[in-house]
C-alpha atoms as a PDB file:
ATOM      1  CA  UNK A   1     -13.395  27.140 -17.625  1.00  0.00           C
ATOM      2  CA  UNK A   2     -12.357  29.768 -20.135  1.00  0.00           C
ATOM      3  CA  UNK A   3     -14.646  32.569 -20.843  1.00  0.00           C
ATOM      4  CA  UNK A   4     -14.240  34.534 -24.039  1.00  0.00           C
ATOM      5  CA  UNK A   5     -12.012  38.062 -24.443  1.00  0.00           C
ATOM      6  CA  UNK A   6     -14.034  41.169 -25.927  1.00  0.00           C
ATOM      7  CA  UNK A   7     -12.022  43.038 -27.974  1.00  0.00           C
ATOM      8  CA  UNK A   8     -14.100  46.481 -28.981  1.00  0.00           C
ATOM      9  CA  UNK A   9     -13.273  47.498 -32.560  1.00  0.00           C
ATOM     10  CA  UNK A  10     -10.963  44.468 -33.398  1.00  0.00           C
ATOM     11  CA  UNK A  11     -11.521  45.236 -37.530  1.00  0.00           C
ATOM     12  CA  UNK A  12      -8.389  46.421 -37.865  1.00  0.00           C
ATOM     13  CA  UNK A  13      -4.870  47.599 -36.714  1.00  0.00           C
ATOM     14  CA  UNK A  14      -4.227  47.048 -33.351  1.00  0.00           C
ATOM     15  CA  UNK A  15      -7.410  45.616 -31.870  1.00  0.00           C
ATOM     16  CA  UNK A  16      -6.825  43.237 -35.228  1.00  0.00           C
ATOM     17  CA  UNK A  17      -3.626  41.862 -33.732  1.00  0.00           C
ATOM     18  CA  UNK A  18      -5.358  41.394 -30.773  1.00  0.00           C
ATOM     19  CA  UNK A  19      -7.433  39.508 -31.891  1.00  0.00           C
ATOM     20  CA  UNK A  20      -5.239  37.436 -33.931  1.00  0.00           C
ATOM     21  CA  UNK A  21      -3.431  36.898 -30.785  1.00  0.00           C
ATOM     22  CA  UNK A  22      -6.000  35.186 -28.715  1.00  0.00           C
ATOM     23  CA  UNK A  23      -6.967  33.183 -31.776  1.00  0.00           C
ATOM     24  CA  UNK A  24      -3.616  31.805 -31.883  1.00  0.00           C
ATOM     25  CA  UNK A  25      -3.592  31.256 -28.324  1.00  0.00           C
ATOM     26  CA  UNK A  26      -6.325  28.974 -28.461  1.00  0.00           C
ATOM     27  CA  UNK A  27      -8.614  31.661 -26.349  1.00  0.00           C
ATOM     28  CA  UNK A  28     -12.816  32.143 -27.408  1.00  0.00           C
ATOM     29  CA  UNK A  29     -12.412  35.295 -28.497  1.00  0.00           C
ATOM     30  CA  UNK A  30     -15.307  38.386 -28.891  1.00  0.00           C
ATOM     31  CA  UNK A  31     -14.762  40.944 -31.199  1.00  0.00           C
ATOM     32  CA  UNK A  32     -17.070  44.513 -32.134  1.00  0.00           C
ATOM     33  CA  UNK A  33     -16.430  46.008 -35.759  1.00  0.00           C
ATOM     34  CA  UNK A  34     -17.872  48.899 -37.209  1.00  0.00           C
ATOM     35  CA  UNK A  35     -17.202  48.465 -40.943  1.00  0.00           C
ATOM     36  CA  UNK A  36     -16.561  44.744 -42.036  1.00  0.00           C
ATOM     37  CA  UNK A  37     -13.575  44.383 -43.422  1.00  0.00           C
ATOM     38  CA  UNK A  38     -11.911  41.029 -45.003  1.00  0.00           C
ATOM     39  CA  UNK A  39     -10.585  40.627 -41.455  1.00  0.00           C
ATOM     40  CA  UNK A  40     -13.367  40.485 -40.154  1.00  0.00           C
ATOM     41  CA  UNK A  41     -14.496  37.326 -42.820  1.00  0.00           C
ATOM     42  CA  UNK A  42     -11.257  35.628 -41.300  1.00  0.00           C
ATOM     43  CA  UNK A  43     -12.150  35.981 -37.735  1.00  0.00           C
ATOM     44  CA  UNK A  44     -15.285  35.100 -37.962  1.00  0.00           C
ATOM     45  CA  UNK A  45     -13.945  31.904 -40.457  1.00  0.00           C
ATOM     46  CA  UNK A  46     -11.562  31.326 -37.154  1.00  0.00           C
ATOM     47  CA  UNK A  47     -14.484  30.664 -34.910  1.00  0.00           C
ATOM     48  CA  UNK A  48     -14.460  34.390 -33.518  1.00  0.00           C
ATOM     49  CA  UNK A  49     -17.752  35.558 -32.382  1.00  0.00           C
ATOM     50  CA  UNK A  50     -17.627  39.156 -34.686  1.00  0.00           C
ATOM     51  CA  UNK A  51     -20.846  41.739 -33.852  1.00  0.00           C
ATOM     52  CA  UNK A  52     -21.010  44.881 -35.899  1.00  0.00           C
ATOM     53  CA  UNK A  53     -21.750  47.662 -33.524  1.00  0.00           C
ATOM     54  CA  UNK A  54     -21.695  51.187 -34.594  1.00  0.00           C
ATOM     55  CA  UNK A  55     -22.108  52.462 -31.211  1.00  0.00           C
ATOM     56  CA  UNK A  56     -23.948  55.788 -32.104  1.00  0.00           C
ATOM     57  CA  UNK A  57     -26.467  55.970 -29.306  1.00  0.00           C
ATOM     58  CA  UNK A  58     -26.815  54.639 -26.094  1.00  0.00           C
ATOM     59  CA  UNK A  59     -29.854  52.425 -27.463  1.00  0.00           C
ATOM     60  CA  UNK A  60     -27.197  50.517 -29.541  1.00  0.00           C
ATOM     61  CA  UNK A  61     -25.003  50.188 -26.861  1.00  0.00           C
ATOM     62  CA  UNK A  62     -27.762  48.724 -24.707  1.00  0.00           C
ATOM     63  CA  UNK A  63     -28.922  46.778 -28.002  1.00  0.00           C
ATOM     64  CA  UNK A  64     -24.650  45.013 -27.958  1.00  0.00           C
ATOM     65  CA  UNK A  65     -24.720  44.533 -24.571  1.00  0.00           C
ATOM     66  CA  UNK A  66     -28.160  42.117 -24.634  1.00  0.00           C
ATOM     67  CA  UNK A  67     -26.647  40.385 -28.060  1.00  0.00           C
ATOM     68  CA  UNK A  68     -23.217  39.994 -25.838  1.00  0.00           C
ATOM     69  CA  UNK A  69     -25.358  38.331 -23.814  1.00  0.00           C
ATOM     70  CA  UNK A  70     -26.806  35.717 -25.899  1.00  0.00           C
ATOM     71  CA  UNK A  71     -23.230  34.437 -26.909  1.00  0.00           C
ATOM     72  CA  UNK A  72     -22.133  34.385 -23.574  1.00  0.00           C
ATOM     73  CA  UNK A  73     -22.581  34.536 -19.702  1.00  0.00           C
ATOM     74  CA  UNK A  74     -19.253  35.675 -18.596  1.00  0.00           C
ATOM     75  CA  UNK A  75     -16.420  37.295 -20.090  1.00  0.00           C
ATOM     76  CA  UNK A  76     -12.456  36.782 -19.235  1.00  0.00           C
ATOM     77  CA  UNK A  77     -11.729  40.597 -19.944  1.00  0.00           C
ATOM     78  CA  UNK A  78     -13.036  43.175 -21.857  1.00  0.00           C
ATOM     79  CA  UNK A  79     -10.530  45.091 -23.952  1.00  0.00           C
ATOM     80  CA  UNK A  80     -11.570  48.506 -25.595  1.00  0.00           C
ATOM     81  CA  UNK A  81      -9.786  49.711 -28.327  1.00  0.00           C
ATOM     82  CA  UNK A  82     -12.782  51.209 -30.302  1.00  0.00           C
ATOM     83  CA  UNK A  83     -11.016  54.564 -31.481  1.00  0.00           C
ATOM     84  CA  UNK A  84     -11.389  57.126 -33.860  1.00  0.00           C
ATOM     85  CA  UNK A  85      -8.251  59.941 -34.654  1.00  0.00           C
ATOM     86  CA  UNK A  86     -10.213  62.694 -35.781  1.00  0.00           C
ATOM     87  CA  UNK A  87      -8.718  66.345 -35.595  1.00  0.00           C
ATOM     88  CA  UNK A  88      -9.747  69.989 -35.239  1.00  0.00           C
ATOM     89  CA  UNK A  89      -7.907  70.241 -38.296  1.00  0.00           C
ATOM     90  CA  UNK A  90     -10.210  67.879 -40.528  1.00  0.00           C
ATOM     91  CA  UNK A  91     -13.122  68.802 -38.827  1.00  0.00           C
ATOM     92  CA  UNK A  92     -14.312  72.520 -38.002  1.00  0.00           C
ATOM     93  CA  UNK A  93     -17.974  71.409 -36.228  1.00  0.00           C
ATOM     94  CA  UNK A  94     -16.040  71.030 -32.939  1.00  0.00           C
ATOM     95  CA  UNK A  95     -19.075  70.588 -31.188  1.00  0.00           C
ATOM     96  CA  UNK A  96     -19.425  67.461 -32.712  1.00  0.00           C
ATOM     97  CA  UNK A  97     -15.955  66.645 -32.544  1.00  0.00           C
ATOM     98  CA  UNK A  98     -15.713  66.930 -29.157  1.00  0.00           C
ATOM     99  CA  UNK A  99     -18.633  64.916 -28.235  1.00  0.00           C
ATOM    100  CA  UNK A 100     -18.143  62.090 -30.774  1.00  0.00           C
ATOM    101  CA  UNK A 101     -14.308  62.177 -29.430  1.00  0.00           C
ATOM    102  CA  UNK A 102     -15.674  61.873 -25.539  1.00  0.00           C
ATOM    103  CA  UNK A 103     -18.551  59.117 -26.382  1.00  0.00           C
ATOM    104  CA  UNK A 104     -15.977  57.094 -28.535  1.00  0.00           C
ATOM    105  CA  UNK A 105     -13.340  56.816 -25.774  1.00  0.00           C
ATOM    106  CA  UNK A 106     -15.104  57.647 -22.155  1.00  0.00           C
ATOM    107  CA  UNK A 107     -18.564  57.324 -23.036  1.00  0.00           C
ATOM    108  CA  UNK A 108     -19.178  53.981 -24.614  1.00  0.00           C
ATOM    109  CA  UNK A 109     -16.364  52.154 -22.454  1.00  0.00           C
ATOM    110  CA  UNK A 110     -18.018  53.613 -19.375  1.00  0.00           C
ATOM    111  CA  UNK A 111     -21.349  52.459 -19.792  1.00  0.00           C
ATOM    112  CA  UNK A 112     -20.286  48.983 -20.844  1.00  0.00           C
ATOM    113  CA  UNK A 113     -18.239  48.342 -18.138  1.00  0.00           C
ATOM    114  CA  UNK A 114     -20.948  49.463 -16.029  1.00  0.00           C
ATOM    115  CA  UNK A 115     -23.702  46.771 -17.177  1.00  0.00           C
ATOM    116  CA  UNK A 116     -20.931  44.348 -17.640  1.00  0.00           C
ATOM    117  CA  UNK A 117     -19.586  43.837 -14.057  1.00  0.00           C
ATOM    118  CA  UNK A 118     -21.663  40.858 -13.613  1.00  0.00           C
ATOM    119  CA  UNK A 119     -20.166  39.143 -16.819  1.00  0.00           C
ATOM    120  CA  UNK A 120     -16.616  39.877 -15.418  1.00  0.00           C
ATOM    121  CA  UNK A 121     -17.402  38.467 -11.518  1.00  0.00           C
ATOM    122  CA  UNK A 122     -16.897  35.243 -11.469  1.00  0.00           C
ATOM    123  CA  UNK A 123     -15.303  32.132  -9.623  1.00  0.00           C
ATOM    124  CA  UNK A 124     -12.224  31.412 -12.393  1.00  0.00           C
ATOM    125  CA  UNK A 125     -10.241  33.645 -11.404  1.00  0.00           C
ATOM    126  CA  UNK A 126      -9.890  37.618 -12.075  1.00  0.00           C
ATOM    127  CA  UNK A 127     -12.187  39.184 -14.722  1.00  0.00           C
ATOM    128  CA  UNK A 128     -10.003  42.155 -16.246  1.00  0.00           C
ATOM    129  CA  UNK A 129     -10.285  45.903 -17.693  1.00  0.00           C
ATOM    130  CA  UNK A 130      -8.418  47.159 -19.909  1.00  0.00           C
ATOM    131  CA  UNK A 131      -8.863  50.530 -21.125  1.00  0.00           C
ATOM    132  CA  UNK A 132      -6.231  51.624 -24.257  1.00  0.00           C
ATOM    133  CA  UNK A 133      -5.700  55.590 -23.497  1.00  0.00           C
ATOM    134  CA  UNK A 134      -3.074  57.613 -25.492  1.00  0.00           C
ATOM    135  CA  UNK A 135       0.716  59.438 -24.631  1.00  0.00           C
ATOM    136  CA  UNK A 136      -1.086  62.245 -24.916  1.00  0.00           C
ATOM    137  CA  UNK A 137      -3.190  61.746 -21.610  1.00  0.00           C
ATOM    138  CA  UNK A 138      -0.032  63.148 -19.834  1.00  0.00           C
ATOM    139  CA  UNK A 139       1.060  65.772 -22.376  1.00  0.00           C
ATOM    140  CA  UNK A 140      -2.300  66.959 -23.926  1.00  0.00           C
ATOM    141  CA  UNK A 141      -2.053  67.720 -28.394  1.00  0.00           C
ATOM    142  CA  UNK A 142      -2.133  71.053 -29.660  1.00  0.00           C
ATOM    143  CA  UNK A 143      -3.503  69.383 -33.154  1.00  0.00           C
ATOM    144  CA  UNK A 144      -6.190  66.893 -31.304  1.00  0.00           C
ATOM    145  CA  UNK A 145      -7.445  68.734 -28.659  1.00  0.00           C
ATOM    146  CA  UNK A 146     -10.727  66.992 -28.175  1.00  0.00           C
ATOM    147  CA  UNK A 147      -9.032  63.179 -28.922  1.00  0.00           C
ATOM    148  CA  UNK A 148      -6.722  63.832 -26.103  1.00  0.00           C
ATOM    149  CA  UNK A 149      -9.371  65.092 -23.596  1.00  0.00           C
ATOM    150  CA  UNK A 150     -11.467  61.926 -24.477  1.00  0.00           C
ATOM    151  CA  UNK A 151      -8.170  60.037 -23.878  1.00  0.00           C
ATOM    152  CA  UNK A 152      -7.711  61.607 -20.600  1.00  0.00           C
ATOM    153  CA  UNK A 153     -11.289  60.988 -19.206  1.00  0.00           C
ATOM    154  CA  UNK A 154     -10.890  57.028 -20.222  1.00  0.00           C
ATOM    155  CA  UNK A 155      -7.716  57.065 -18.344  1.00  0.00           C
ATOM    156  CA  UNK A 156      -9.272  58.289 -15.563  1.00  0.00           C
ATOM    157  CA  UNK A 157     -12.069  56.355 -15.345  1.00  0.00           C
ATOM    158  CA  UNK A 158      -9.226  53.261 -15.401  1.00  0.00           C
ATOM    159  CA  UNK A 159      -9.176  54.498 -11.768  1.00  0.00           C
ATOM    160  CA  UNK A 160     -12.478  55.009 -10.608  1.00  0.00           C
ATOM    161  CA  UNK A 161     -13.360  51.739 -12.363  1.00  0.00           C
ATOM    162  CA  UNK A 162     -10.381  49.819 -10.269  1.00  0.00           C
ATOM    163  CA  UNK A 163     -11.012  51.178  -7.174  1.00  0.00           C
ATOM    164  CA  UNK A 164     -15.083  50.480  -7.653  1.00  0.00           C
ATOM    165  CA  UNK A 165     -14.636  47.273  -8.848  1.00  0.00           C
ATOM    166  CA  UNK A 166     -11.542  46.114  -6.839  1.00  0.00           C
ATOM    167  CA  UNK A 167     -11.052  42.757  -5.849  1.00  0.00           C
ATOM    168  CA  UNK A 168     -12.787  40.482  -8.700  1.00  0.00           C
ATOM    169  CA  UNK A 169     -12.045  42.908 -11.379  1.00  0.00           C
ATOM    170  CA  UNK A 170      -8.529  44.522 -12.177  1.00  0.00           C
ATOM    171  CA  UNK A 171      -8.812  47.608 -14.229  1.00  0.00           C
ATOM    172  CA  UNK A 172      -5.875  49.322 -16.203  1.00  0.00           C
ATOM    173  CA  UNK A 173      -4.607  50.852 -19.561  1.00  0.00           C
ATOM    174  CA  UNK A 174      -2.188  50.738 -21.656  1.00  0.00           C
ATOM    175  CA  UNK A 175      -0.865  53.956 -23.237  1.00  0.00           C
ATOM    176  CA  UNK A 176       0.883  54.036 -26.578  1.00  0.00           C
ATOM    177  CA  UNK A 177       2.349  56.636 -28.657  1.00  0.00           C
ATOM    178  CA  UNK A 178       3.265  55.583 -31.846  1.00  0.00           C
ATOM    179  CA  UNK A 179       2.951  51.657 -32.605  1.00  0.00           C
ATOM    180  CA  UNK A 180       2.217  51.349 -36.333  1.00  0.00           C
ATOM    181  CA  UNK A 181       2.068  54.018 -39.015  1.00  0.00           C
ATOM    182  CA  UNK A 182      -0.700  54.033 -41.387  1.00  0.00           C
ATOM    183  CA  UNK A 183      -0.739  52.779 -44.894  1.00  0.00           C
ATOM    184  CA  UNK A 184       0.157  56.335 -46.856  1.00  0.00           C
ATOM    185  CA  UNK A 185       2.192  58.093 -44.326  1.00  0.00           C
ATOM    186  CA  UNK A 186       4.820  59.792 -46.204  1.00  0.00           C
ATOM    187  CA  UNK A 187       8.453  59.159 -45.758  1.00  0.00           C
ATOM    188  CA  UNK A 188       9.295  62.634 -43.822  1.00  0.00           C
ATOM    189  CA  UNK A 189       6.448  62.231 -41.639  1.00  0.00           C
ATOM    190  CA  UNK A 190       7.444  58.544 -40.804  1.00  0.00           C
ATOM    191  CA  UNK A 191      11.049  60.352 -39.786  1.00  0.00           C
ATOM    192  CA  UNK A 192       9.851  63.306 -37.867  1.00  0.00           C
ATOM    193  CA  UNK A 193       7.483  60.896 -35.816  1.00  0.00           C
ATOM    194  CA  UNK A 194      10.252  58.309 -35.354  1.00  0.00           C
ATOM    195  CA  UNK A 195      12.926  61.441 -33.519  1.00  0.00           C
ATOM    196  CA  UNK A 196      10.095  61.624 -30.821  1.00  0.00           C
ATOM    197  CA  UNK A 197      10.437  58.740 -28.820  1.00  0.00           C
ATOM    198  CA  UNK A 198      14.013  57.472 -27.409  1.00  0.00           C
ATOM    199  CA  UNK A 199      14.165  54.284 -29.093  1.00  0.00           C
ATOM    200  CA  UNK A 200      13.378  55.625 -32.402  1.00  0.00           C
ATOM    201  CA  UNK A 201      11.586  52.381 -33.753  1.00  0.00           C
ATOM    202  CA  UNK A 202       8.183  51.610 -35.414  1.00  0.00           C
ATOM    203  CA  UNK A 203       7.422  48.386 -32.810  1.00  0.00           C
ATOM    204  CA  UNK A 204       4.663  47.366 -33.762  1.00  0.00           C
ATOM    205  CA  UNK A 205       1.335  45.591 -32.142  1.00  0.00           C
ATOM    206  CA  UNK A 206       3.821  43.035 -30.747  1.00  0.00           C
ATOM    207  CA  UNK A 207       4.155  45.432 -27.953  1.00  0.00           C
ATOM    208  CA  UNK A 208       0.666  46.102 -27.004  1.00  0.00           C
ATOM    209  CA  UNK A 209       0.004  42.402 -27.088  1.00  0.00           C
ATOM    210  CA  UNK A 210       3.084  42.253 -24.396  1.00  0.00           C
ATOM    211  CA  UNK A 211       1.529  44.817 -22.182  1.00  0.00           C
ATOM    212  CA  UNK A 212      -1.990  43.261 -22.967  1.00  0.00           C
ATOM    213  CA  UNK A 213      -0.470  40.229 -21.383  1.00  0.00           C
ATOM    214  CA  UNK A 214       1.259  41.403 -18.636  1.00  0.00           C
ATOM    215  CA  UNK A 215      -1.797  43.079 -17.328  1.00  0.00           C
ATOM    216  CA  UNK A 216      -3.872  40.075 -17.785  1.00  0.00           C
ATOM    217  CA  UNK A 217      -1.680  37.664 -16.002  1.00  0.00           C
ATOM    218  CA  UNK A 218      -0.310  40.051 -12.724  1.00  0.00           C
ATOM    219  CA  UNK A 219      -2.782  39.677  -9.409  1.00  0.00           C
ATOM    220  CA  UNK A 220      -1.436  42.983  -8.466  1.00  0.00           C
ATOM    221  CA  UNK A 221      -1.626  45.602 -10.952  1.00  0.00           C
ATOM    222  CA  UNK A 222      -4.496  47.383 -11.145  1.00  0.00           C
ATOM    223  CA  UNK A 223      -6.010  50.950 -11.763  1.00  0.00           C
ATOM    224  CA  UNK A 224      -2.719  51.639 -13.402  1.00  0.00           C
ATOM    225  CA  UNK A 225      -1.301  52.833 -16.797  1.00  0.00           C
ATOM    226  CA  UNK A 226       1.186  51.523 -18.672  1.00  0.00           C
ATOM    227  CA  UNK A 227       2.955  53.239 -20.858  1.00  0.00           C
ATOM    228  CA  UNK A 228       4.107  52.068 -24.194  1.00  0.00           C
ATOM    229  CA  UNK A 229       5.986  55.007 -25.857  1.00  0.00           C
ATOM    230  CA  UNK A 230       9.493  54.088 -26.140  1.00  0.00           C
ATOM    231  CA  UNK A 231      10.780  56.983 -23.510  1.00  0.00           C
ATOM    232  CA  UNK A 232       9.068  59.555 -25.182  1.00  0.00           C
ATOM    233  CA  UNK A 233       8.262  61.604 -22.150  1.00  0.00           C
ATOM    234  CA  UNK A 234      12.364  62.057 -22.115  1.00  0.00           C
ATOM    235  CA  UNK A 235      12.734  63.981 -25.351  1.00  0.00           C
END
């Protein structure tokens, strides 16, 4: 038996692609979206279970987790790569930055991997974690101070989470720096970001679905983080 993939914030981007993927491959496939987007229309069109979840207090977390459970028993993995890139810069209430930065990426994952370690136990083989961090968790950002703290405590609750839930659920991340750029970036920003990394390439989601993978199929990695930066650290 297969059980479905949840893939938090699959609307758009990379969690899109994800999505996409698993489609493709013939895998049930969960997805939460905040705004809904044609995308969306398509998954769902696809077959995709798609639940709009804004996430903004823990009753609506508590409120996805009991609709989660209507579709479905058990889950094959749980993927969460519900993110938002907001900035000190763009946003001077940092009180509210910083705690809409820490319940976005530690907050929210934490407390539904917490009520869903029953969904991922199960007899078909591994259930799986995967947390999707940042580069940043190792060098911190001078311009997204509270995103890369919020980034940091989701990486390490990878850890605790492994070690906790360690042997019938594997928990890891995956840590990008650049993958796509957004629609608008302008030409010399596109340049300076692409002399940070080694490689010097735009990759693409191809990447994080290769990592996504890799995690998914090993019966030995876990509370681990991959990195997907293209040798940035070097430079």
């Amino acid at each position: 038996m297969s059980f479905p993939i949840l893939i938090t914030g699959a609307g758009q981007r990379i969690g899109l692609a994800l999505a996409q993927h698993f489609v493709a491959e013939q895998h049930d496939v969960i997805i939460t979206y905040r705004t809904r987007h044609n995308a969306v229309d398509e998954l769902a069109a696809q077959g995709v279970t798609c639940i709009q979840a804004d996430f903004s207090d823990d009753e609506s977390i508590v409120h996805f987790i009991n609709e989660l459970r209507v579709h479905t028993p058990k889950l094959r993995a749980i993927i969460h790569n519900a993110s938002s890139w907001d900035s000190e810069s763009k946003n001077d209430d940092y009180a509210a930055l910083f705690d809409n930065m820490m319940r976005i990426h530690a907050k929210i994952p934490y407390l539904i991997n917490q009520h869903c370690q029953d969904m991922l136990e199960h007899s078909d083989g591994y259930g799986d974690i995967i947390h999707l961090t940042d580069f940043v968790v190792e060098t911190g950002s001078a311009k997204h101070l509270a995103y890369a703290a919020s980034k940091a405590a989701l990486d390490n609750l990878t850890k605790s989470f492994a070690a906790k839930y360690a042997p019938h659920i594997k928990v890891n991340a995956v840590a990008p720096s650049l993958i796509i750029f957004n629609e608008g970036d302008s030409e010399q920003y596109k340049h300076k970001t692409l002399q940070k990394s080694l490689m010097g390439i735009e990759p693409g989601c191809r990447e994080i679905i290769n990592a996504v993978e890799l995690l998914l199929t090993s019966d030995y990695i876990t509370g681990r983080s991959l990195a997907v930066d293209g040798g940035r650290h070097l430079k």
